[in-house]
C-alpha atoms as a PDB file:
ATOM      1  CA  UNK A   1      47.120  30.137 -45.273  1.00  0.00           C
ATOM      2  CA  UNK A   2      43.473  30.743 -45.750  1.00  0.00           C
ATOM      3  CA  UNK A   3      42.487  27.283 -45.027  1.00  0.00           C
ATOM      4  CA  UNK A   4      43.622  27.692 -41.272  1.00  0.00           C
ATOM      5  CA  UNK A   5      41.363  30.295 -40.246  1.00  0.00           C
ATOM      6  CA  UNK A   6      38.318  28.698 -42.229  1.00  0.00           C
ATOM      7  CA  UNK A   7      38.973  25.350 -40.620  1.00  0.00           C
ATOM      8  CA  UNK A   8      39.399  27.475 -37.012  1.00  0.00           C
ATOM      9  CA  UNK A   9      36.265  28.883 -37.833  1.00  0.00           C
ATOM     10  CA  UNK A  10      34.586  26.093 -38.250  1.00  0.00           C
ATOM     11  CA  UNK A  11      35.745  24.361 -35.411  1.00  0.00           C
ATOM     12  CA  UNK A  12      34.859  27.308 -33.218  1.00  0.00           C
ATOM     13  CA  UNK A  13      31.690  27.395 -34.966  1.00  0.00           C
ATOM     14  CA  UNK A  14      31.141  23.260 -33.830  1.00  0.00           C
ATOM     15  CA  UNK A  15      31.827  24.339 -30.677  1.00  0.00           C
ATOM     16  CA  UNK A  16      28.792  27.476 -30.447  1.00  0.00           C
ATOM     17  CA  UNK A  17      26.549  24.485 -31.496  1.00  0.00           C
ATOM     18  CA  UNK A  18      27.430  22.064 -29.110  1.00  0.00           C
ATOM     19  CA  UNK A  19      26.990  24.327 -25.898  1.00  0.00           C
ATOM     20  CA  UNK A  20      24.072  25.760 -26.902  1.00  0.00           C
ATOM     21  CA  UNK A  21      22.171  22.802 -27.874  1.00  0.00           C
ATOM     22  CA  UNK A  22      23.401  20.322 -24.994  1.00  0.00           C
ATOM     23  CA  UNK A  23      21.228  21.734 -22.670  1.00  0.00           C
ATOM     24  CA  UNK A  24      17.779  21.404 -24.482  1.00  0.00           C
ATOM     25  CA  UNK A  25      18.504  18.502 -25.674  1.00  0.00           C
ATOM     26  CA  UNK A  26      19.319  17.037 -21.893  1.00  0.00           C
ATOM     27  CA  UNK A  27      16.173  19.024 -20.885  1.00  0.00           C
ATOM     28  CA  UNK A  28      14.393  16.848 -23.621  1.00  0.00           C
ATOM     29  CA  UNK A  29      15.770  13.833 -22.438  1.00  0.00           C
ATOM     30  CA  UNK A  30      15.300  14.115 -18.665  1.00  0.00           C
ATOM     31  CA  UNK A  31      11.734  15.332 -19.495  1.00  0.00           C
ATOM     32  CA  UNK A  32      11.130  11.708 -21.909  1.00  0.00           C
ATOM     33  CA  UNK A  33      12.514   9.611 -19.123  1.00  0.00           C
ATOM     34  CA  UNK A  34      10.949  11.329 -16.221  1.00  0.00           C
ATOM     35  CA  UNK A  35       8.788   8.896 -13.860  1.00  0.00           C
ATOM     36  CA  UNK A  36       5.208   9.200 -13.669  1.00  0.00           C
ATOM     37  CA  UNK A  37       3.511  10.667 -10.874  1.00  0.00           C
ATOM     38  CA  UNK A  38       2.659   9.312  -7.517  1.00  0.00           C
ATOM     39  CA  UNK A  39      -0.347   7.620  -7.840  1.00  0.00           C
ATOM     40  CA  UNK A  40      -3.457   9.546  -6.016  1.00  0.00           C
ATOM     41  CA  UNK A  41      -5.791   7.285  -4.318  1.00  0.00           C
ATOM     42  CA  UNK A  42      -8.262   8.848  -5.727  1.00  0.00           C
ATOM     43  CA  UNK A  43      -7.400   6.875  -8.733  1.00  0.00           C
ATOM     44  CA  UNK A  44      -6.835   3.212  -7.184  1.00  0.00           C
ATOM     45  CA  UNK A  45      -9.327   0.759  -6.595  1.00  0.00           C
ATOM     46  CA  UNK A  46      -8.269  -2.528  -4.257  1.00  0.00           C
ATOM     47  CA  UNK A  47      -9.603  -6.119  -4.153  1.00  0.00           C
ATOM     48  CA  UNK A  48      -8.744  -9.811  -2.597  1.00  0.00           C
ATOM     49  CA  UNK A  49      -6.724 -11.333  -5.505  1.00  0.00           C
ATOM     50  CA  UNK A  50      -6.202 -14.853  -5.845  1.00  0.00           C
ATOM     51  CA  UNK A  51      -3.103 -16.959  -4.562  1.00  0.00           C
ATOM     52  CA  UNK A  52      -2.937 -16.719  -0.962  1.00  0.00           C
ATOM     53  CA  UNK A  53      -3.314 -19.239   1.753  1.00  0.00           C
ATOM     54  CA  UNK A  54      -6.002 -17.571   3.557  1.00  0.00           C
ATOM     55  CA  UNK A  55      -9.425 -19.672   3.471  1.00  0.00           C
ATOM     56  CA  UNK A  56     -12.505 -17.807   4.247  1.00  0.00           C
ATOM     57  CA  UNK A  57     -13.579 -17.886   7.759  1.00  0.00           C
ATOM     58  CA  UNK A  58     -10.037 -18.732   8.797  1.00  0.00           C
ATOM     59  CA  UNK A  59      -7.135 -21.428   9.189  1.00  0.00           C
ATOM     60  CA  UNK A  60      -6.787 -21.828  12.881  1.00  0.00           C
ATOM     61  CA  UNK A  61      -2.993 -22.210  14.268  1.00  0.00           C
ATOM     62  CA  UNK A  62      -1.510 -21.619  10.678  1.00  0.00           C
ATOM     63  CA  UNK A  63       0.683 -18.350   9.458  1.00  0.00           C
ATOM     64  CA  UNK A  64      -1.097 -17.343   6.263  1.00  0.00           C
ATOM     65  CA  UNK A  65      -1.141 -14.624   3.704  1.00  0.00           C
ATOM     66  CA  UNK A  66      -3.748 -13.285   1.555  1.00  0.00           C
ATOM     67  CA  UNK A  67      -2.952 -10.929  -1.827  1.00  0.00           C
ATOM     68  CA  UNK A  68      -4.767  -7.378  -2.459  1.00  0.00           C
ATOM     69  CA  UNK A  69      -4.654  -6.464  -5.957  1.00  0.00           C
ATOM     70  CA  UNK A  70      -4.478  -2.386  -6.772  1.00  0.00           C
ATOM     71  CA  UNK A  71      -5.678  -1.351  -9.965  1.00  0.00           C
ATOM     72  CA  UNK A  72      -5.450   2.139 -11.602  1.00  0.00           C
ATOM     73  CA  UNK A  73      -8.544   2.957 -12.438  1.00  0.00           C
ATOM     74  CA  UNK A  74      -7.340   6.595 -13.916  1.00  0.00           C
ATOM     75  CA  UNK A  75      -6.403   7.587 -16.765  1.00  0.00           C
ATOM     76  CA  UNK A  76      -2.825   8.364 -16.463  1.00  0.00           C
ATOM     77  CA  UNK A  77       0.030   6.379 -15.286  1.00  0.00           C
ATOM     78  CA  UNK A  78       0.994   6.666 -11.915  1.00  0.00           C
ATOM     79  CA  UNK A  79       3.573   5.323  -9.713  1.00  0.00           C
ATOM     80  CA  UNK A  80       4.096   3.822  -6.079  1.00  0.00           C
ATOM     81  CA  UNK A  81       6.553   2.703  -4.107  1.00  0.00           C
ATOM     82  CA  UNK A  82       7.194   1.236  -0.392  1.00  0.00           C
ATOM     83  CA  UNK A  83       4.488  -0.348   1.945  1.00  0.00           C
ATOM     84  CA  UNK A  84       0.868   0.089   2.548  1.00  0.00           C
ATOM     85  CA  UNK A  85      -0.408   0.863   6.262  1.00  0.00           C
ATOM     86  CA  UNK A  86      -2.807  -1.890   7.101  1.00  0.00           C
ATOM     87  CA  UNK A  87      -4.967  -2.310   9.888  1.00  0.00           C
ATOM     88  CA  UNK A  88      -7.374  -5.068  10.544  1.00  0.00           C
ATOM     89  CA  UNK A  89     -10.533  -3.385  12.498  1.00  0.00           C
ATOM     90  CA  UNK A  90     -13.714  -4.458  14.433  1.00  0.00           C
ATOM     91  CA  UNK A  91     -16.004  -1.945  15.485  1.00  0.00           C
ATOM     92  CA  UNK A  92     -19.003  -3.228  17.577  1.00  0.00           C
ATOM     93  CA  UNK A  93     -21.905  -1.607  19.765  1.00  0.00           C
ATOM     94  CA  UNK A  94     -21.630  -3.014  23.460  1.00  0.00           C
ATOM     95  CA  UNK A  95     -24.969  -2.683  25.302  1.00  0.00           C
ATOM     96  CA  UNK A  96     -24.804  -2.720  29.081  1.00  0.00           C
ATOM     97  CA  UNK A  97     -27.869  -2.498  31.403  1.00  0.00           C
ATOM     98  CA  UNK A  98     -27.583  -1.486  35.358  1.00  0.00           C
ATOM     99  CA  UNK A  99     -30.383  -1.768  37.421  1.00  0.00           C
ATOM    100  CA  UNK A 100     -30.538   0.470  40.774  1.00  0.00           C
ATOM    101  CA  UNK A 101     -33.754   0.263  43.580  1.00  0.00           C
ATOM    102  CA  UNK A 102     -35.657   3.193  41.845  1.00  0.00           C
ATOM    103  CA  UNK A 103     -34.599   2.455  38.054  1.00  0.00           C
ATOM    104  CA  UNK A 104     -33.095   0.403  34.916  1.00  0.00           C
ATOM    105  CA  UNK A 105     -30.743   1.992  32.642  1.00  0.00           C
ATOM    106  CA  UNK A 106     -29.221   0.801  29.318  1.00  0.00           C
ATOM    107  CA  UNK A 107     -25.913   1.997  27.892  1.00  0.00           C
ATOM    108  CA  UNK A 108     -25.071   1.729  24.621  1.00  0.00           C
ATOM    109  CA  UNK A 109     -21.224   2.128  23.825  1.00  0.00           C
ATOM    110  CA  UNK A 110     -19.108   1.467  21.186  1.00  0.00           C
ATOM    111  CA  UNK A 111     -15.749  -0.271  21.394  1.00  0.00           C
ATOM    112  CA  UNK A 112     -13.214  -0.682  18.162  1.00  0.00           C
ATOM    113  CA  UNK A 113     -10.213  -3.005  18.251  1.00  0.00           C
ATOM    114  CA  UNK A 114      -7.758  -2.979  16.192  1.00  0.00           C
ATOM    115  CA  UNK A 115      -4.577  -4.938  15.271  1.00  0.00           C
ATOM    116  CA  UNK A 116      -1.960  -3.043  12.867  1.00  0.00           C
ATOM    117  CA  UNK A 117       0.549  -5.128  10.496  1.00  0.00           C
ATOM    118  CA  UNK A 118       4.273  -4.301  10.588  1.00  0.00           C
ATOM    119  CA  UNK A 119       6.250  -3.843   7.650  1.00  0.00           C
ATOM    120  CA  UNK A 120       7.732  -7.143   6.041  1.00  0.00           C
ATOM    121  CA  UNK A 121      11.293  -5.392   5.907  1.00  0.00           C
ATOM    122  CA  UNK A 122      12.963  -8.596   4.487  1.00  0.00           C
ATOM    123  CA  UNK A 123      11.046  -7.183   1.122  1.00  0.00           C
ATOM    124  CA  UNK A 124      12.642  -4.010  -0.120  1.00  0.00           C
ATOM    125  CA  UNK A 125      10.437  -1.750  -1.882  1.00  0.00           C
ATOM    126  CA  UNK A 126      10.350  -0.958  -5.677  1.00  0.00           C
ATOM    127  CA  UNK A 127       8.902   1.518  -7.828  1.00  0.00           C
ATOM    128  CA  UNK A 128       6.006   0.228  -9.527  1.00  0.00           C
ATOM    129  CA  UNK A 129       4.678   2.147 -12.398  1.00  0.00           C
ATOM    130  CA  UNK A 130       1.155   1.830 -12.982  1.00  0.00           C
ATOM    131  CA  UNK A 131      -0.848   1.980 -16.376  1.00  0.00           C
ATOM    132  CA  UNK A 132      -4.249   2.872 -17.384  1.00  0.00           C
ATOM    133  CA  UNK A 133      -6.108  -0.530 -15.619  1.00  0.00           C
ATOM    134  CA  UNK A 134      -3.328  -2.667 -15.096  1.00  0.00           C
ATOM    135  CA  UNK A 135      -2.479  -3.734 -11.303  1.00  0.00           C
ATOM    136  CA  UNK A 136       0.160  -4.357  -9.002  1.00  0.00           C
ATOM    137  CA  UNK A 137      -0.152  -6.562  -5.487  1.00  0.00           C
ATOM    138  CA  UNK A 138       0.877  -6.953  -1.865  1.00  0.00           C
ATOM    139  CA  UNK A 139       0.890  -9.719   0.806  1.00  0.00           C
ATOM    140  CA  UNK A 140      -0.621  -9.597   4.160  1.00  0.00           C
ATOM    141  CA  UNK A 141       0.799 -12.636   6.227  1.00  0.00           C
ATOM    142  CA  UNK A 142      -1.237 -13.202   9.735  1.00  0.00           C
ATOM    143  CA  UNK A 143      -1.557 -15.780  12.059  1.00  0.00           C
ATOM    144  CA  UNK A 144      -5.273 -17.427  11.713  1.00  0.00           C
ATOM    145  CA  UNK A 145      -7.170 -18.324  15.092  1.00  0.00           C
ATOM    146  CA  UNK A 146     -10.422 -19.005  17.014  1.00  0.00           C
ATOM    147  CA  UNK A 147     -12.814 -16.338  17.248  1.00  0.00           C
ATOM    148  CA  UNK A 148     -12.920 -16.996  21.216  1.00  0.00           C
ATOM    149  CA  UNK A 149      -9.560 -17.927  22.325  1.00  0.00           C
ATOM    150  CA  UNK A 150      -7.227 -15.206  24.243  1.00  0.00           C
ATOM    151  CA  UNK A 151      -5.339 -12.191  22.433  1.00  0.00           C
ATOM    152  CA  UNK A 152      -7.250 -13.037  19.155  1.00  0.00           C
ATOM    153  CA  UNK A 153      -8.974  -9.744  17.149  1.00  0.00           C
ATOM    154  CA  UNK A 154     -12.322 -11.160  14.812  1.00  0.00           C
ATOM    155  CA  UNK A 155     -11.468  -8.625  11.910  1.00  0.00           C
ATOM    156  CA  UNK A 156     -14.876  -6.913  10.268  1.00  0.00           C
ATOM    157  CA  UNK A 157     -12.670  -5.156   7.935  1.00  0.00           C
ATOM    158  CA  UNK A 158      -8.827  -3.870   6.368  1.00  0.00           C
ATOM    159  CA  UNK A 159      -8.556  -0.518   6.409  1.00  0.00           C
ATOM    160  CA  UNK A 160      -5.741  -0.147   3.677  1.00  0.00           C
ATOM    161  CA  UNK A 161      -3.305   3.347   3.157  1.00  0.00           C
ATOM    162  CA  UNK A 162      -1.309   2.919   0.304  1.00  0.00           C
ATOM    163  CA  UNK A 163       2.313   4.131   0.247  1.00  0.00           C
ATOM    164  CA  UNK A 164       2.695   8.360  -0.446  1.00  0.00           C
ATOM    165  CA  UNK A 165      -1.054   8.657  -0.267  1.00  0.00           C
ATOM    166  CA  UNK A 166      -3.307  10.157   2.330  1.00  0.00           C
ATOM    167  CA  UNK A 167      -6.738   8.502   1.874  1.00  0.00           C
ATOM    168  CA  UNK A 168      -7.820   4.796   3.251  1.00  0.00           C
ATOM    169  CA  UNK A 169      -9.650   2.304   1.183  1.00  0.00           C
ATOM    170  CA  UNK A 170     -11.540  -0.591   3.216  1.00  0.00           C
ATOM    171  CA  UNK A 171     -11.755  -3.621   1.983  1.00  0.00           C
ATOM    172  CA  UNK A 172     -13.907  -6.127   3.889  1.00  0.00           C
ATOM    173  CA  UNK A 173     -12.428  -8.896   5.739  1.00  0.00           C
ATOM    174  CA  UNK A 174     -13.180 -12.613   5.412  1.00  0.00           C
ATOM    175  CA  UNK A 175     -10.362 -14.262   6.646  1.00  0.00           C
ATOM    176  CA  UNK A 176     -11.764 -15.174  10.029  1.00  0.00           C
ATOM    177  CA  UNK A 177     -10.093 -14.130  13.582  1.00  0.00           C
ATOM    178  CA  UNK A 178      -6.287 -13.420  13.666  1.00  0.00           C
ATOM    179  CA  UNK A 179      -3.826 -13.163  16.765  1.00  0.00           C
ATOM    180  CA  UNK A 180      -2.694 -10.263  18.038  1.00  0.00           C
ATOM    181  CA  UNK A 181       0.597  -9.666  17.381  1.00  0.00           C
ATOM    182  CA  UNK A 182       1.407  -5.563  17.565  1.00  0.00           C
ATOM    183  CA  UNK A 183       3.471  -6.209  20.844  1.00  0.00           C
ATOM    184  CA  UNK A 184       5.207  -9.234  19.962  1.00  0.00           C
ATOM    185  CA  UNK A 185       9.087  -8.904  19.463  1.00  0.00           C
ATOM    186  CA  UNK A 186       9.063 -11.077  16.243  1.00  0.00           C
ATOM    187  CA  UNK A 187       5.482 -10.376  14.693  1.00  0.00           C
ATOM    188  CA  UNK A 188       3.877 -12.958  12.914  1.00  0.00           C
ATOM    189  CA  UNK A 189       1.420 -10.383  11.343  1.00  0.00           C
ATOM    190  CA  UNK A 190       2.919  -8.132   8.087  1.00  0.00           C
ATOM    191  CA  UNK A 191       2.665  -6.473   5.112  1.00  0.00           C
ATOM    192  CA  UNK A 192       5.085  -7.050   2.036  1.00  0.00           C
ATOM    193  CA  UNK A 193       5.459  -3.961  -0.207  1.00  0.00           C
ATOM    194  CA  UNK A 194       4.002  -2.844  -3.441  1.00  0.00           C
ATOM    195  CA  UNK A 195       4.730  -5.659  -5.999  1.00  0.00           C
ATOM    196  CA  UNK A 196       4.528  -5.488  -9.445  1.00  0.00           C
END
């Protein structure tokens, strides 16, 4: 008759445990498996990476892609995930002179075009996680041209947002001129996502 109550108590006892320590040790687990933080671009540094199709100064009348490489240069692991904002950017001073009866006048202004790559959306995004100096990649694919023909942008530069962050890095184009291709129903001109 005594064992009954011991055995009750023990089981009871079992019990006490188990509720009370489920919770911290799910709190310990979630906090082990939790996913680094966004990465802060702060903390990334981008280059050309080999492996594209690109050719410097340009492949007229051919769709081709060039790779960016994005290190973490922190000291932390970080994480990103979807697709980087890119847009391909010439900035130039335009000089104009009009000449009246009584006087000449220069005018200096300055004019920036611009052409912006869509999001390659038969890519879905992943979460890449990032370590101390390793690097991940994306794809810019872009239709190569003549500098002088119609609807083409000459490129100086990329000016590159990465996914969940707020600052631009600029990475200095040498791909030669690319066609325009922000109005176009099927663009020819995108950017895959974040690839580990």
């Amino acid at each position: 008759m005594t064992r009954l109550p011991l055995r009750a108590a023990a089981v009871a006892a079992a019990g006490i445990l188990t509720t009370t320590a489920a919770p911290s040790l799910a709190a310990g687990l979630s906090a082990a498996t939790a996913p680094p933080p966004r990465c802060a671009s702060s903390a990334l540094a981008l280059s050309w990476a080999p492996g594209g199709t690109a050719r410097p100064g340009g492949v007229p009348d051919e769709q081709v892609t060039a790779r960016v490489a994005v290190e973490n240069v922190g000291s932390h692991s970080c994480t990103l995930r979807g697709y980087p904002g890119v847009t391909l950017k010439r900035s130039e001073s335009v000089v104009s002179r009009e000449r009246s009866r009584t006087h000449r006048q220069t005018r200096t202004q300055a004019r920036t075009q611009t052409e912006t790559l869509r999001d390659q959306l038969s890519v879905k995004p992943e979460t890449v996680v990032l370590a101390p100096h390793k690097s991940a990649r994306f794809t810019l694919t872009f239709l190569s041209s003549r500098a002088h023909e119609e609807n083409v942008i000459d490129p100086r530069e990329a000016v590159v947002t990465l996914p969940d962050t707020t600052g631009s890095h600029v990475l200095t184009w040498r791909w030669g001129p690319v066609l325009r291709q922000e109005s176009a129903t099927h663009p020819g001109n995108y950017v895959s996502p974040v690839r580990s």
